[in-house]
PDB file of N, CA and C in Angstrom:
ATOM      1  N   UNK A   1       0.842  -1.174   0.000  1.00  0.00           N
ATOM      2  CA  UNK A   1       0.000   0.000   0.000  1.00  0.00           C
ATOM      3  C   UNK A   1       0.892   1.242   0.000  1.00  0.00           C
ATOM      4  N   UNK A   2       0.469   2.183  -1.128  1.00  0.00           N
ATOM      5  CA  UNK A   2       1.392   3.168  -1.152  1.00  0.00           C
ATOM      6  C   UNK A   2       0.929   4.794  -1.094  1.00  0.00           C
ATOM      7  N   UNK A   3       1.428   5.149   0.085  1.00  0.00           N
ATOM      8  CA  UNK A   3       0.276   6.488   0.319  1.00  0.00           C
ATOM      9  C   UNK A   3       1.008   7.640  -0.486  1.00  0.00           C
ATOM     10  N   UNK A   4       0.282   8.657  -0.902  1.00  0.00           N
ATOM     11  CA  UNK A   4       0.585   9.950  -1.526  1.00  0.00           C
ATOM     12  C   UNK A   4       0.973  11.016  -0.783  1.00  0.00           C
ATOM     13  N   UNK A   5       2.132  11.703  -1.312  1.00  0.00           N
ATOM     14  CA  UNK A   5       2.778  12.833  -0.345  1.00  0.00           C
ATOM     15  C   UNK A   5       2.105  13.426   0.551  1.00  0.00           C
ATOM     16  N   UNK A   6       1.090  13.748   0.354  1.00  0.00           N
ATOM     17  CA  UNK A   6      -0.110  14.700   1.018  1.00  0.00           C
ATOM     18  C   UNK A   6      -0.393  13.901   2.316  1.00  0.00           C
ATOM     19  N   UNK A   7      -0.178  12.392   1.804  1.00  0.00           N
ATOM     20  CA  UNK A   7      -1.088  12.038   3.247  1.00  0.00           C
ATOM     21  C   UNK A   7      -0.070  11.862   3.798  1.00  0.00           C
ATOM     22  N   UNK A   8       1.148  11.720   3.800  1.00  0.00           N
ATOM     23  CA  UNK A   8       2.262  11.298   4.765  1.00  0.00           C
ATOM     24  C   UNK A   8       2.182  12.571   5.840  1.00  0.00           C
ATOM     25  N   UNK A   9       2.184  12.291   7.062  1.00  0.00           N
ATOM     26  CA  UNK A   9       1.947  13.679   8.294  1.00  0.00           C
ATOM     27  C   UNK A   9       3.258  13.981   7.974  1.00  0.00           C
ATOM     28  N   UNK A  10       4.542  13.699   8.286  1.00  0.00           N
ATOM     29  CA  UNK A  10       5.977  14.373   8.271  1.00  0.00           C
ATOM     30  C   UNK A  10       6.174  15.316   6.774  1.00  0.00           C
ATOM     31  N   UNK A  11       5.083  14.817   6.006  1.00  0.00           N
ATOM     32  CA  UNK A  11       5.844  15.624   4.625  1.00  0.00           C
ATOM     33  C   UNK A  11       5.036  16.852   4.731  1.00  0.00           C
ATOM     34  N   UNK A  12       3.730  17.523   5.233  1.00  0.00           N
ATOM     35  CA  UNK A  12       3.429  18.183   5.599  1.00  0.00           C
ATOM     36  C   UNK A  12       4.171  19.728   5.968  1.00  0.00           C
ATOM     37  N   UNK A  13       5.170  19.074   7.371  1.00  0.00           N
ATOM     38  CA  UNK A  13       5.653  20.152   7.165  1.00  0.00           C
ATOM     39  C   UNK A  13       7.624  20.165   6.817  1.00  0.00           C
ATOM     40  N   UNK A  14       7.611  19.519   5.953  1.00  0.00           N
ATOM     41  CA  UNK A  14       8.797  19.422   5.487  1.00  0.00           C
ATOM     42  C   UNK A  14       8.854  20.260   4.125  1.00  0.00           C
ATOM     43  N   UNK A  15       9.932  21.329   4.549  1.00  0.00           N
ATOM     44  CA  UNK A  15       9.861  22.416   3.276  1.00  0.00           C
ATOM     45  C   UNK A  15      11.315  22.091   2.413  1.00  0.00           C
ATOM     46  N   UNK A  16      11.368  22.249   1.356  1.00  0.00           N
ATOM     47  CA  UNK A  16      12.287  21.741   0.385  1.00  0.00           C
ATOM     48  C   UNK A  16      12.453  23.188  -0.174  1.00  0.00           C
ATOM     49  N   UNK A  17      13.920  23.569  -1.037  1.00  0.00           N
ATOM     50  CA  UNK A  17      14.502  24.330  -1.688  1.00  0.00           C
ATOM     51  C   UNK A  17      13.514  25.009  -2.312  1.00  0.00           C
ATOM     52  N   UNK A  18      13.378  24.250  -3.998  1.00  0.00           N
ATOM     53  CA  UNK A  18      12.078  24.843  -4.579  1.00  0.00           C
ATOM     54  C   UNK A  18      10.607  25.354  -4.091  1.00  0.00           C
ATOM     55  N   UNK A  19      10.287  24.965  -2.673  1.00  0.00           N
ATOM     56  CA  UNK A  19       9.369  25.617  -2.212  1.00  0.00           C
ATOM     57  C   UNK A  19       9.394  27.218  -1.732  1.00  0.00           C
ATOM     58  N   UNK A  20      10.699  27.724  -1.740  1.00  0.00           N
ATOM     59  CA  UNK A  20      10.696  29.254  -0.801  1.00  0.00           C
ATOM     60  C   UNK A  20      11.247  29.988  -2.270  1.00  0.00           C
ATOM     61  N   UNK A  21      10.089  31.283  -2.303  1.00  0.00           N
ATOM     62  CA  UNK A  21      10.677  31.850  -3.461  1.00  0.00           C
ATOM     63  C   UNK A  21      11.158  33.255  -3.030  1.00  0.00           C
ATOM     64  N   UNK A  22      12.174  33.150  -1.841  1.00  0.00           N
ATOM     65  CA  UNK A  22      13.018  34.203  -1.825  1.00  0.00           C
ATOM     66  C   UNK A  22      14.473  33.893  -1.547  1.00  0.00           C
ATOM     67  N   UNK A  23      14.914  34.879  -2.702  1.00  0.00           N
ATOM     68  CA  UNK A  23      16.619  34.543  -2.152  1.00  0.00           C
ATOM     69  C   UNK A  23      17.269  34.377  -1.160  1.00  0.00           C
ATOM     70  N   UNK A  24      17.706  33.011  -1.073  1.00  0.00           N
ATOM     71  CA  UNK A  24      18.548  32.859   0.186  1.00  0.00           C
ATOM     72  C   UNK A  24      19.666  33.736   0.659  1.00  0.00           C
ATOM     73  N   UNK A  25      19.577  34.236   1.811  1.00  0.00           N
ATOM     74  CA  UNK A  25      20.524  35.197   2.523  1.00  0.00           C
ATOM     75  C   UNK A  25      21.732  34.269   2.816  1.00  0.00           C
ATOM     76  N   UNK A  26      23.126  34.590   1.994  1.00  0.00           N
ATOM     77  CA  UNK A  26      23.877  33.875   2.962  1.00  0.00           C
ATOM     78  C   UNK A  26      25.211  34.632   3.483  1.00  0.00           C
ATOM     79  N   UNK A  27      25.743  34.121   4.825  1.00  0.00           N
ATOM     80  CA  UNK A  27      26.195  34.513   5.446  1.00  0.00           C
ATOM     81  C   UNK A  27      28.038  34.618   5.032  1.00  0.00           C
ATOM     82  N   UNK A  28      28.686  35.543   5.797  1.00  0.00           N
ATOM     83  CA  UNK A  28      29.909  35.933   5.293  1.00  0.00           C
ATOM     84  C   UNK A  28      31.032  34.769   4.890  1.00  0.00           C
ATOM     85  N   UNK A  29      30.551  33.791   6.193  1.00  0.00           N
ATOM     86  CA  UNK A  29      31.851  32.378   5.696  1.00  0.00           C
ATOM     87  C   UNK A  29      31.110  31.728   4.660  1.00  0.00           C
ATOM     88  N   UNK A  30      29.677  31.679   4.517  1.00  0.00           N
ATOM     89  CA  UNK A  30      29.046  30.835   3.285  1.00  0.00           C
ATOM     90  C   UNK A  30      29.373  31.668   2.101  1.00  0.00           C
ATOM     91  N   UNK A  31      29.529  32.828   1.928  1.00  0.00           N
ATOM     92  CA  UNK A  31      30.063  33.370   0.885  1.00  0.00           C
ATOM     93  C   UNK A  31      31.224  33.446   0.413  1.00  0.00           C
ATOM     94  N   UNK A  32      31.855  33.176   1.521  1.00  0.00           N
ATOM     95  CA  UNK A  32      33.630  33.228   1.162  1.00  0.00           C
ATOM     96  C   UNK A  32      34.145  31.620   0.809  1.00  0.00           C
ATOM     97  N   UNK A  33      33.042  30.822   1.287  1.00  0.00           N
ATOM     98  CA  UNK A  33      33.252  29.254   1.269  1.00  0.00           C
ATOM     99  C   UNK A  33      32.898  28.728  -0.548  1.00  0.00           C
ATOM    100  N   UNK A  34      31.685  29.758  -0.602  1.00  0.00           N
ATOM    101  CA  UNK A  34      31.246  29.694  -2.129  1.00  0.00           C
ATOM    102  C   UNK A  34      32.188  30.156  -3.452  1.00  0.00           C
ATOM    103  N   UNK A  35      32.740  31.570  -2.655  1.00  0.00           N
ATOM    104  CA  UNK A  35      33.852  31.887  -3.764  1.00  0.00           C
ATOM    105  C   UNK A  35      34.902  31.008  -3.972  1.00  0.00           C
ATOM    106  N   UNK A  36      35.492  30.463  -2.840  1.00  0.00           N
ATOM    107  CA  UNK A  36      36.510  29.727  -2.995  1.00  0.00           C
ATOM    108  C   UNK A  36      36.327  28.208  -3.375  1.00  0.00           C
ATOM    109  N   UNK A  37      35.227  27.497  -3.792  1.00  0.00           N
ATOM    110  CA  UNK A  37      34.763  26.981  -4.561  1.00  0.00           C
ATOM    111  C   UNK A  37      34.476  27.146  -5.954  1.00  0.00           C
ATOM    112  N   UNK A  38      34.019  28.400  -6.337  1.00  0.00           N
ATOM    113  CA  UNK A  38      34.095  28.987  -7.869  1.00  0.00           C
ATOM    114  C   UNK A  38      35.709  28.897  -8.123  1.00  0.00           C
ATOM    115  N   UNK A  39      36.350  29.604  -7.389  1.00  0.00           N
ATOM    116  CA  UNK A  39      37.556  29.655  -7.774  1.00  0.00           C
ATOM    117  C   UNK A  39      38.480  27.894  -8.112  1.00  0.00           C
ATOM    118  N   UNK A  40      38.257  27.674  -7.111  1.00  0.00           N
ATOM    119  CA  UNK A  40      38.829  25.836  -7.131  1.00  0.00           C
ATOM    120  C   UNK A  40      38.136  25.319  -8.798  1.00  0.00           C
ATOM    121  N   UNK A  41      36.832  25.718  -9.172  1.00  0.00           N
ATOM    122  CA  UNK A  41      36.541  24.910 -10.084  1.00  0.00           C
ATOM    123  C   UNK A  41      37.165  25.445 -11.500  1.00  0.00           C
ATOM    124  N   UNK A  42      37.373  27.139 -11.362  1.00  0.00           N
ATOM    125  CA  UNK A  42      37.668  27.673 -12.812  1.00  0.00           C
ATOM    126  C   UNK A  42      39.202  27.173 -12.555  1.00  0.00           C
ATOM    127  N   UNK A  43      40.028  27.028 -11.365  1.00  0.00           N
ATOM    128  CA  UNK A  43      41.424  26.571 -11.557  1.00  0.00           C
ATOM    129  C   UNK A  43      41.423  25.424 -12.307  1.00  0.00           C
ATOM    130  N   UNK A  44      40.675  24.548 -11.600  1.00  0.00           N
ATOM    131  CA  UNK A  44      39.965  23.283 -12.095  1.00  0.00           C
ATOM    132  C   UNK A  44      40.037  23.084 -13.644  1.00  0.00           C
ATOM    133  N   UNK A  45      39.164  23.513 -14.264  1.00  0.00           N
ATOM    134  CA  UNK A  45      38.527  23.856 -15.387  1.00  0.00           C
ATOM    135  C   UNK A  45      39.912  24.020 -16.165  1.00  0.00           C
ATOM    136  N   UNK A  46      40.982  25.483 -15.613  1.00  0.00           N
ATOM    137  CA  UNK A  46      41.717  25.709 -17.031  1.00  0.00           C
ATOM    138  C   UNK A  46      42.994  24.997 -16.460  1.00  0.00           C
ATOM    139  N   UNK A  47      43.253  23.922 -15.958  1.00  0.00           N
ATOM    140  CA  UNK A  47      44.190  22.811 -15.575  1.00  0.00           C
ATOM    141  C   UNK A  47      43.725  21.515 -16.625  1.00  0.00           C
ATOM    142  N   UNK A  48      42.489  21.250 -16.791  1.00  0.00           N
ATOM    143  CA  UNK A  48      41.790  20.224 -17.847  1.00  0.00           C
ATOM    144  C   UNK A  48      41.991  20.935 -19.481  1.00  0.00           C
ATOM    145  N   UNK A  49      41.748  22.397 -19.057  1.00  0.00           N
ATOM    146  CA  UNK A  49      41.950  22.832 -20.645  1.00  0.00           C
ATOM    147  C   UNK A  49      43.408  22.628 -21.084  1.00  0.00           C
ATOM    148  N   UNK A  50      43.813  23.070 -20.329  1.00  0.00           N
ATOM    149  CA  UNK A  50      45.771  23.065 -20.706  1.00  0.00           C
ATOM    150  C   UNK A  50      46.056  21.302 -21.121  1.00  0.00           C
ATOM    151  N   UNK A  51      45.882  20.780 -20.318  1.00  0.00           N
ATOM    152  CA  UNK A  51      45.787  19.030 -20.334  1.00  0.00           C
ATOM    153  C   UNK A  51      45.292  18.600 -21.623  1.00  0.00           C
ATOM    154  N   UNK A  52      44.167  18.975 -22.090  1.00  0.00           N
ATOM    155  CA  UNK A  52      43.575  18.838 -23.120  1.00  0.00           C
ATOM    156  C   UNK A  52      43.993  19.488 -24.511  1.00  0.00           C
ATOM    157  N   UNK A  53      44.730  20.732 -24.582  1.00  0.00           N
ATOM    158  CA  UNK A  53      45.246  21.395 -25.342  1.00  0.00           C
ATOM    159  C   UNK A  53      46.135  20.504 -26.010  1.00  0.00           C
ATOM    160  N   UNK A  54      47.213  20.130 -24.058  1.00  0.00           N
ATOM    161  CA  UNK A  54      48.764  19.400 -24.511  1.00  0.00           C
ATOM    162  C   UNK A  54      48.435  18.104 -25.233  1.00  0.00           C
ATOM    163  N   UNK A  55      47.506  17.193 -24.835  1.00  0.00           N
ATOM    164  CA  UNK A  55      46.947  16.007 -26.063  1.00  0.00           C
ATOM    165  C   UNK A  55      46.786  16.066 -27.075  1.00  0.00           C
ATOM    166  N   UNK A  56      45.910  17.419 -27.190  1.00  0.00           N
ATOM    167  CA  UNK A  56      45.812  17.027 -28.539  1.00  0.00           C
ATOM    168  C   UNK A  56      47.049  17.595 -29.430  1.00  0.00           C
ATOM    169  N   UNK A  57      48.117  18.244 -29.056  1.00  0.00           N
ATOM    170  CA  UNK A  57      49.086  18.763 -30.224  1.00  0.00           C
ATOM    171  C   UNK A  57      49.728  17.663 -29.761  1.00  0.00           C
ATOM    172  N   UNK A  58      49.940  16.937 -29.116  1.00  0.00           N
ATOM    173  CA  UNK A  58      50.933  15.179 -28.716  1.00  0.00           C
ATOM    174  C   UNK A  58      50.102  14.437 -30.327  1.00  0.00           C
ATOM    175  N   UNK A  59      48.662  14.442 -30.181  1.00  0.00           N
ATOM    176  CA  UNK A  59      48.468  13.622 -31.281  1.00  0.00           C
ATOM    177  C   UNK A  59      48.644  14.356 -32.483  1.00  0.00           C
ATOM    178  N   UNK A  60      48.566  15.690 -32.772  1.00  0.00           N
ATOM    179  CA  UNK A  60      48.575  16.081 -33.964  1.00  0.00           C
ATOM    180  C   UNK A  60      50.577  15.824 -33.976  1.00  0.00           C
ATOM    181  N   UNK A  61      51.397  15.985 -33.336  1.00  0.00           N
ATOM    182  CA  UNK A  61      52.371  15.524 -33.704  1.00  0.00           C
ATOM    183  C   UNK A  61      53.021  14.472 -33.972  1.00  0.00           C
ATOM    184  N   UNK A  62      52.056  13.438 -33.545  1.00  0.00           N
ATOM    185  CA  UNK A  62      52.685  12.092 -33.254  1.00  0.00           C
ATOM    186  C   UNK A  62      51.771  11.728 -35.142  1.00  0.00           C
ATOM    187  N   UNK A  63      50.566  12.185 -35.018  1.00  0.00           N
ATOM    188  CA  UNK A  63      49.706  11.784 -36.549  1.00  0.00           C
ATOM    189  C   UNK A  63      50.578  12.213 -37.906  1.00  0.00           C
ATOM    190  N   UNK A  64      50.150  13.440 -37.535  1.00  0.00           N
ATOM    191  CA  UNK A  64      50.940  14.168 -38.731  1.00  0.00           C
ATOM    192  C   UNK A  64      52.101  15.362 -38.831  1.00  0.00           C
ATOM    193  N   UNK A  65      52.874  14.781 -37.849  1.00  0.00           N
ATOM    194  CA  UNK A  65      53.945  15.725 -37.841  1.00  0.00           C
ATOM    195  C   UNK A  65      54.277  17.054 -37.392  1.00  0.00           C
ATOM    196  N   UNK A  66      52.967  17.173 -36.966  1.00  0.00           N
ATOM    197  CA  UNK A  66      53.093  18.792 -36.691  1.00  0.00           C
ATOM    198  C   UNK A  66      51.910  19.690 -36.990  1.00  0.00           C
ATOM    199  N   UNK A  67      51.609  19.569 -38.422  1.00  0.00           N
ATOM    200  CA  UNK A  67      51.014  20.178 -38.902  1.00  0.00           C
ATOM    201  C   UNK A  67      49.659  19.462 -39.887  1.00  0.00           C
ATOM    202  N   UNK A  68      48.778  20.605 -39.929  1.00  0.00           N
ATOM    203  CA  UNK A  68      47.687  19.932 -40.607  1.00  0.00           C
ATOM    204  C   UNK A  68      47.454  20.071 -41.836  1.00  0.00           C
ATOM    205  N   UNK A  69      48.395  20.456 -42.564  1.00  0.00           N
ATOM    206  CA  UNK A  69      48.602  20.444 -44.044  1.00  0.00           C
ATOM    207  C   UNK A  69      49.052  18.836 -44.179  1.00  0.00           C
ATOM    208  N   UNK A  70      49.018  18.407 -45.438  1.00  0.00           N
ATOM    209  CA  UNK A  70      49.232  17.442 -45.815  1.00  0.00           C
ATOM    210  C   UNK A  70      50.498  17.471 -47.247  1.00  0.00           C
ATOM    211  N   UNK A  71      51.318  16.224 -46.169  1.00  0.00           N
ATOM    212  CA  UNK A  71      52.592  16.786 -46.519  1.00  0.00           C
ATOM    213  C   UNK A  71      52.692  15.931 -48.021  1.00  0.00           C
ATOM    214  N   UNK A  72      53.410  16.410 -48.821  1.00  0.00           N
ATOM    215  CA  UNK A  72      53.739  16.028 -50.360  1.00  0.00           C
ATOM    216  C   UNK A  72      55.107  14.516 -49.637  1.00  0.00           C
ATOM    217  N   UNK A  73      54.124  13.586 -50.141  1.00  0.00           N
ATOM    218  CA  UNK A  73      54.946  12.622 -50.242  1.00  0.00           C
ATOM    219  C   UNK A  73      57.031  12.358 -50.396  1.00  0.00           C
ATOM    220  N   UNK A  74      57.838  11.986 -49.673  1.00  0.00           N
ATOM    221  CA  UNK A  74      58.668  12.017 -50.710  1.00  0.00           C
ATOM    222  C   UNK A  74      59.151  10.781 -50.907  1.00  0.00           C
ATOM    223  N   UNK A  75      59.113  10.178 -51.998  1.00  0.00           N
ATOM    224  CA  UNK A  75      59.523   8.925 -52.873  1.00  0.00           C
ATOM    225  C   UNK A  75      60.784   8.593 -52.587  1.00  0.00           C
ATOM    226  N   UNK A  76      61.525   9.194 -52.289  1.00  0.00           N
ATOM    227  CA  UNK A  76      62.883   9.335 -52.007  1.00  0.00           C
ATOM    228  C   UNK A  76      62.890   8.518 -50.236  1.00  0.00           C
ATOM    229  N   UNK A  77      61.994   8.699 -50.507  1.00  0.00           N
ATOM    230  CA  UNK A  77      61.990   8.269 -47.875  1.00  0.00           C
ATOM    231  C   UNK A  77      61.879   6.425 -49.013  1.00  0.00           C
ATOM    232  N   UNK A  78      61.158   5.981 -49.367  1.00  0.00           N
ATOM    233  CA  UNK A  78      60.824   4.715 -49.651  1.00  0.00           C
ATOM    234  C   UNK A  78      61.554   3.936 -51.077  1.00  0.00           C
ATOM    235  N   UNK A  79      62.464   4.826 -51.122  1.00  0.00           N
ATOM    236  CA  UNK A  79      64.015   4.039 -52.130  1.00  0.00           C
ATOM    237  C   UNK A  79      64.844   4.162 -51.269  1.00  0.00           C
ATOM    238  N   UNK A  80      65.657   3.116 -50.792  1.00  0.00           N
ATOM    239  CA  UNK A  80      66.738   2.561 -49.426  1.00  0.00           C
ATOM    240  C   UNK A  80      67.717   2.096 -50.918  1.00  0.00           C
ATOM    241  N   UNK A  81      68.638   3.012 -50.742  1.00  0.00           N
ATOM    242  CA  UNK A  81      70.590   2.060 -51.648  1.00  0.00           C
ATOM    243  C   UNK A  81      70.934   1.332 -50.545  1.00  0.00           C
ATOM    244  N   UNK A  82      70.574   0.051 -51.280  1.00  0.00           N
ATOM    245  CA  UNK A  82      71.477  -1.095 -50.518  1.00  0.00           C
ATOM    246  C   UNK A  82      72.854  -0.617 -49.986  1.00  0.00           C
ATOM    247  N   UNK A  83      74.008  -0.838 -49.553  1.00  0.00           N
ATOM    248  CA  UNK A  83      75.002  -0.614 -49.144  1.00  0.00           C
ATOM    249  C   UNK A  83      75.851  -1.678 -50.506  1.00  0.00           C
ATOM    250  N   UNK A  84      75.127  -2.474 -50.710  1.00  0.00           N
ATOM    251  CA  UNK A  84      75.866  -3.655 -51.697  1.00  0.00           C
ATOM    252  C   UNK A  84      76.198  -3.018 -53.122  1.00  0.00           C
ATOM    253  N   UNK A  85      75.082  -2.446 -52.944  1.00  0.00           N
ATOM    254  CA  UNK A  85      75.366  -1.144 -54.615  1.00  0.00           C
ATOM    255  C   UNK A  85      76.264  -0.960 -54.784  1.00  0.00           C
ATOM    256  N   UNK A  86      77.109   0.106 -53.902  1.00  0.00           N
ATOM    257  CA  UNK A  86      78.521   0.363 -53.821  1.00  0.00           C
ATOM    258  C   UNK A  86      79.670  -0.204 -54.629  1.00  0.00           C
ATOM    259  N   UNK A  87      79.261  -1.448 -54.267  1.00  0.00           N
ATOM    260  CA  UNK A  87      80.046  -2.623 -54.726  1.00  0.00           C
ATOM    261  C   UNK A  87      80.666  -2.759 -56.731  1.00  0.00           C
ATOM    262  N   UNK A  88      81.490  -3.180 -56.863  1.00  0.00           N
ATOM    263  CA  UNK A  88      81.912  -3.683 -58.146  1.00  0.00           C
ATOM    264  C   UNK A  88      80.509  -4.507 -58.479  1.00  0.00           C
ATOM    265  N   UNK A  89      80.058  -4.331 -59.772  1.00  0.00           N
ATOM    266  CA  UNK A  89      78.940  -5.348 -60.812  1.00  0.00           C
ATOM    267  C   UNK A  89      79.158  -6.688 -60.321  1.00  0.00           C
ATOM    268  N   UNK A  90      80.946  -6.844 -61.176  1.00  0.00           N
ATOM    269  CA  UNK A  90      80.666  -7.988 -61.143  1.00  0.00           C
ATOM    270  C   UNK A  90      80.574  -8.742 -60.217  1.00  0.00           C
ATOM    271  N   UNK A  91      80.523  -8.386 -59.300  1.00  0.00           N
ATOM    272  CA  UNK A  91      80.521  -9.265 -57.924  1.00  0.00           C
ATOM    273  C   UNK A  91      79.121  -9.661 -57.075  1.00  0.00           C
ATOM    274  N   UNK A  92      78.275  -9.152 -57.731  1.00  0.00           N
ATOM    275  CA  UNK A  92      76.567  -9.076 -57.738  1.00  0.00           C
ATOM    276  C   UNK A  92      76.067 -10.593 -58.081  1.00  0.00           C
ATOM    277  N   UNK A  93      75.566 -11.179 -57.159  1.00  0.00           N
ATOM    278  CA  UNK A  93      74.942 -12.056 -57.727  1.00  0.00           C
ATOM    279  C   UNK A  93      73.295 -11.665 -58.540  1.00  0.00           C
ATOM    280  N   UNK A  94      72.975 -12.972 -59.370  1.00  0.00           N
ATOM    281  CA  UNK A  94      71.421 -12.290 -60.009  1.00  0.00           C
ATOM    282  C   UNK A  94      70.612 -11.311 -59.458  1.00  0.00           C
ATOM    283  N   UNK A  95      70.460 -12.379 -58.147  1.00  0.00           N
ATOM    284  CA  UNK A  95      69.738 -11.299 -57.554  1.00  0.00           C
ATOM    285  C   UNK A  95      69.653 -10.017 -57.120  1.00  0.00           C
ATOM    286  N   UNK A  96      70.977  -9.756 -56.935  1.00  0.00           N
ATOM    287  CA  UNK A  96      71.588  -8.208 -56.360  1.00  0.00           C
ATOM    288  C   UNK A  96      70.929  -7.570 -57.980  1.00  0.00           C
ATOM    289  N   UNK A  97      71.225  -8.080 -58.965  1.00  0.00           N
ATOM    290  CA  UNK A  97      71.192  -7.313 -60.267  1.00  0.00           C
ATOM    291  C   UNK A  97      70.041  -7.182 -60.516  1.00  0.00           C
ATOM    292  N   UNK A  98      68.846  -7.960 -60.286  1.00  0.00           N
ATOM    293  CA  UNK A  98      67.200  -7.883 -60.335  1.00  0.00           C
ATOM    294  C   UNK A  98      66.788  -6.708 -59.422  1.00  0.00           C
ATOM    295  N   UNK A  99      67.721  -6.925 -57.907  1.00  0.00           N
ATOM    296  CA  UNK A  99      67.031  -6.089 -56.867  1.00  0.00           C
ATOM    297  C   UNK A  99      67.526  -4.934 -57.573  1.00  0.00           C
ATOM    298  N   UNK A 100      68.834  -4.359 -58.497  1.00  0.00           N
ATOM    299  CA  UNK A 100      69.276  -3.044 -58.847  1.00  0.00           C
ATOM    300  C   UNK A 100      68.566  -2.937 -60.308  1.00  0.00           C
ATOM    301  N   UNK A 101      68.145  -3.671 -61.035  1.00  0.00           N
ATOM    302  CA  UNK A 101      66.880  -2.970 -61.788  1.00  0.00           C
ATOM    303  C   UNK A 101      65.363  -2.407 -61.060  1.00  0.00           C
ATOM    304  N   UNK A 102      65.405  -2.994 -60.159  1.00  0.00           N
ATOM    305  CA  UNK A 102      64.132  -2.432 -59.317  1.00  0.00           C
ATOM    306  C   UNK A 102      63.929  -1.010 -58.962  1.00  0.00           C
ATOM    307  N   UNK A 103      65.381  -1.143 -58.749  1.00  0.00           N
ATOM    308  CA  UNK A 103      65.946   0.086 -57.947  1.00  0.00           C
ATOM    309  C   UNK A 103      65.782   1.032 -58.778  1.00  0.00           C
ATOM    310  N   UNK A 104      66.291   0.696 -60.116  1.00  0.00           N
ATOM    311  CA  UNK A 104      66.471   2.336 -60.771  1.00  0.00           C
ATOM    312  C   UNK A 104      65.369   2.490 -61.695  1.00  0.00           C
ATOM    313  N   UNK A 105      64.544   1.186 -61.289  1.00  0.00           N
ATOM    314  CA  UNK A 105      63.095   1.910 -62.183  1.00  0.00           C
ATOM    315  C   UNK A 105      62.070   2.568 -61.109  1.00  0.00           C
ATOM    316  N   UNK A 106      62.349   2.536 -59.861  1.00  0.00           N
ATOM    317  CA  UNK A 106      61.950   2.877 -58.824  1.00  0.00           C
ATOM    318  C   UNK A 106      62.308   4.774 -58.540  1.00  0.00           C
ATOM    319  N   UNK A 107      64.051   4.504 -59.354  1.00  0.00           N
ATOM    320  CA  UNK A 107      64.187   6.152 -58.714  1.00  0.00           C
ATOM    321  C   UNK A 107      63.743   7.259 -60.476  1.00  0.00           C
ATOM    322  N   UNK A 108      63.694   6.301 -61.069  1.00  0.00           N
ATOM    323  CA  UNK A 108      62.911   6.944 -62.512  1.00  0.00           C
ATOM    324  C   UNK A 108      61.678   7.220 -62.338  1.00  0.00           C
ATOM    325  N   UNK A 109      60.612   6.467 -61.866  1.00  0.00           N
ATOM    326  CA  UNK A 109      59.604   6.661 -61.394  1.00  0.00           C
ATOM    327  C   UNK A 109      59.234   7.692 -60.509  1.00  0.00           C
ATOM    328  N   UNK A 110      60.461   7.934 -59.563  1.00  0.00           N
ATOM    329  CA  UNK A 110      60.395   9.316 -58.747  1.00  0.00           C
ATOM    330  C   UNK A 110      60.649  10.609 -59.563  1.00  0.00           C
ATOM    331  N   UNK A 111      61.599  10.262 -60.486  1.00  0.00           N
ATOM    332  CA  UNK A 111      62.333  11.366 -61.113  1.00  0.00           C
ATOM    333  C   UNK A 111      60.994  12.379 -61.902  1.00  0.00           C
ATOM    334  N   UNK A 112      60.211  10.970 -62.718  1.00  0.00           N
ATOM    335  CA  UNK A 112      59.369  11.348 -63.632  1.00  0.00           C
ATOM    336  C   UNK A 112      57.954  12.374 -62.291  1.00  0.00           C
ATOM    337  N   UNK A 113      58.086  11.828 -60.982  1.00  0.00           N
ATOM    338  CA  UNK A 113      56.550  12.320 -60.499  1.00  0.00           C
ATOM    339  C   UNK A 113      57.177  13.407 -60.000  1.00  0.00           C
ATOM    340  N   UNK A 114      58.534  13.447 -59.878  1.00  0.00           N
ATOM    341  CA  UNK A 114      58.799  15.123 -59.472  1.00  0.00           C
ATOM    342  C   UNK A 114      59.025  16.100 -60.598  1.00  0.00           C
ATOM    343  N   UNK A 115      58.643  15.929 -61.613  1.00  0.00           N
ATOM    344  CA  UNK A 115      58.952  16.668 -63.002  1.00  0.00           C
ATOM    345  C   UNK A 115      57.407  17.054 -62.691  1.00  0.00           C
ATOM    346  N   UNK A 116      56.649  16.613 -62.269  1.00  0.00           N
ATOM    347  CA  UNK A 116      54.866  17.058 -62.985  1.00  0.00           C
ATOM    348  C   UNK A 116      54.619  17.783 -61.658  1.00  0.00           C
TER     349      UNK A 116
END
């Protein structure tokens, strides 16, 4: 059985916030207790902003380098000279000589996309 506010005797005279429609008076330490609460939260507040700032330029540096332009490829980062290159021909086995045609159709291919 579930009775309604009205009939409960204690709720009667139990007055709640939203019931008084005049501004609460408050007193000198409740005011000084309140400011220094505003204050704690805007410290608050621009301690999370700074925090939040420093993340996100961590990810914009760690993503893209820095910046939010988008950087022109260079072809040149993804052609590696063997160290074996160096080397006399004839001393190349096939494969060295397959991997060095790769190579220089690889840096032609660059040559030609940095001409356009």
């Amino acid at each position: 059985f579930h009775r309604a506010n009205s009939e409960v005797v204690d709720r009667v005279l139990e007055v709640k916030d939203e019931d008084v429609k005049v501004e609460r008076v408050l007193t000198a330490e409740e005011r000084a207790e309140l400011e220094e609460e505003a204050k704690r939260k805007a410290a608050e507040a621009a301690l999370v902003s700074k925090e939040d700032e420093a993340a996100k330029r961590r990810a914009l540096a760690s993503m893209m380098g820095g910046t939010l332009e988008k950087k022109k490829r260079n072809m040149m980062d993804d052609l590696d000279r063997e160290p074996w290159m160096d080397e006399p021909q004839d001393t190349w086995t096939p494969e060295m000589h397959k991997e060095y045609k790769d190579f220089l159709v690889k840096v032609k291919a660059h040559d030609e996309e940095r001409e356009k």
